[in-house]
Protein backbone atom coordinates (compact mmCIF):
# COMPACT_ATOMS: atom_id res chain seq x y z
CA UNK A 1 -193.59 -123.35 -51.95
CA UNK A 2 -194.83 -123.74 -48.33
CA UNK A 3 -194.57 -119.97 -47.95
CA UNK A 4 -196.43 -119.09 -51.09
CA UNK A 5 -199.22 -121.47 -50.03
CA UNK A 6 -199.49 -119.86 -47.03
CA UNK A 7 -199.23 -116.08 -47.86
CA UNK A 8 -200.73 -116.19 -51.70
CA UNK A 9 -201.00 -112.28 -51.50
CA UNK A 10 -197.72 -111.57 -50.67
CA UNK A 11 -195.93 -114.25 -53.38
CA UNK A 12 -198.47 -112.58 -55.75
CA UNK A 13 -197.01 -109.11 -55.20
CA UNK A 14 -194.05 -110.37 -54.87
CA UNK A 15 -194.37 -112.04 -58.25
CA UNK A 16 -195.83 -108.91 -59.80
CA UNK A 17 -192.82 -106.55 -59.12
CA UNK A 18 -190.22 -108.91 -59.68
CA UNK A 19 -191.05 -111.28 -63.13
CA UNK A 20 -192.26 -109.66 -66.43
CA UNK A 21 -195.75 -107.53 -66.22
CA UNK A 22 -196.83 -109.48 -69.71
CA UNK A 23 -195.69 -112.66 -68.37
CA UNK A 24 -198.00 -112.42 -65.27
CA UNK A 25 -200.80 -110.91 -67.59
CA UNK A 26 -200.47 -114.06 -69.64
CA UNK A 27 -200.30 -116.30 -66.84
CA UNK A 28 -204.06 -114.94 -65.70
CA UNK A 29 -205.21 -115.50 -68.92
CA UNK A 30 -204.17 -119.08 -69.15
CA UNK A 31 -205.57 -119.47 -65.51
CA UNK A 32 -209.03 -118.02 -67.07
CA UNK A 33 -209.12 -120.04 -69.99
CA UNK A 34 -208.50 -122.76 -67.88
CA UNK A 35 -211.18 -122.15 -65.56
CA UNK A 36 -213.89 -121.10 -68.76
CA UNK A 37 -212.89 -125.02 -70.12
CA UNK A 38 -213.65 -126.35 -66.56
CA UNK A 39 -216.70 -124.52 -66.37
CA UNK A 40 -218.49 -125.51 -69.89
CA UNK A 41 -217.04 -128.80 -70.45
């Protein structure tokens, strides 16, 4: 976790050509959504 924290880029490639495409896709979205509740509540 230390290493992710301190290169995000690379454990974000790294995520992207390892796990499932629509599992990352739907990760974002969850991470918008969450962000779009934090913003208008």
């Amino acid at each position: 976790m230390s290493a992710a924290r301190k290169f995000p880029e690379a454990n974000s490639a790294h995520i992207k050509s390892s796990e499932i495409p629509t599992r990352s896709s739907a990760d974002r979205a969850t991470i918008v959504f969450s962000y779009l509740e934090l913003f208008f509540l």
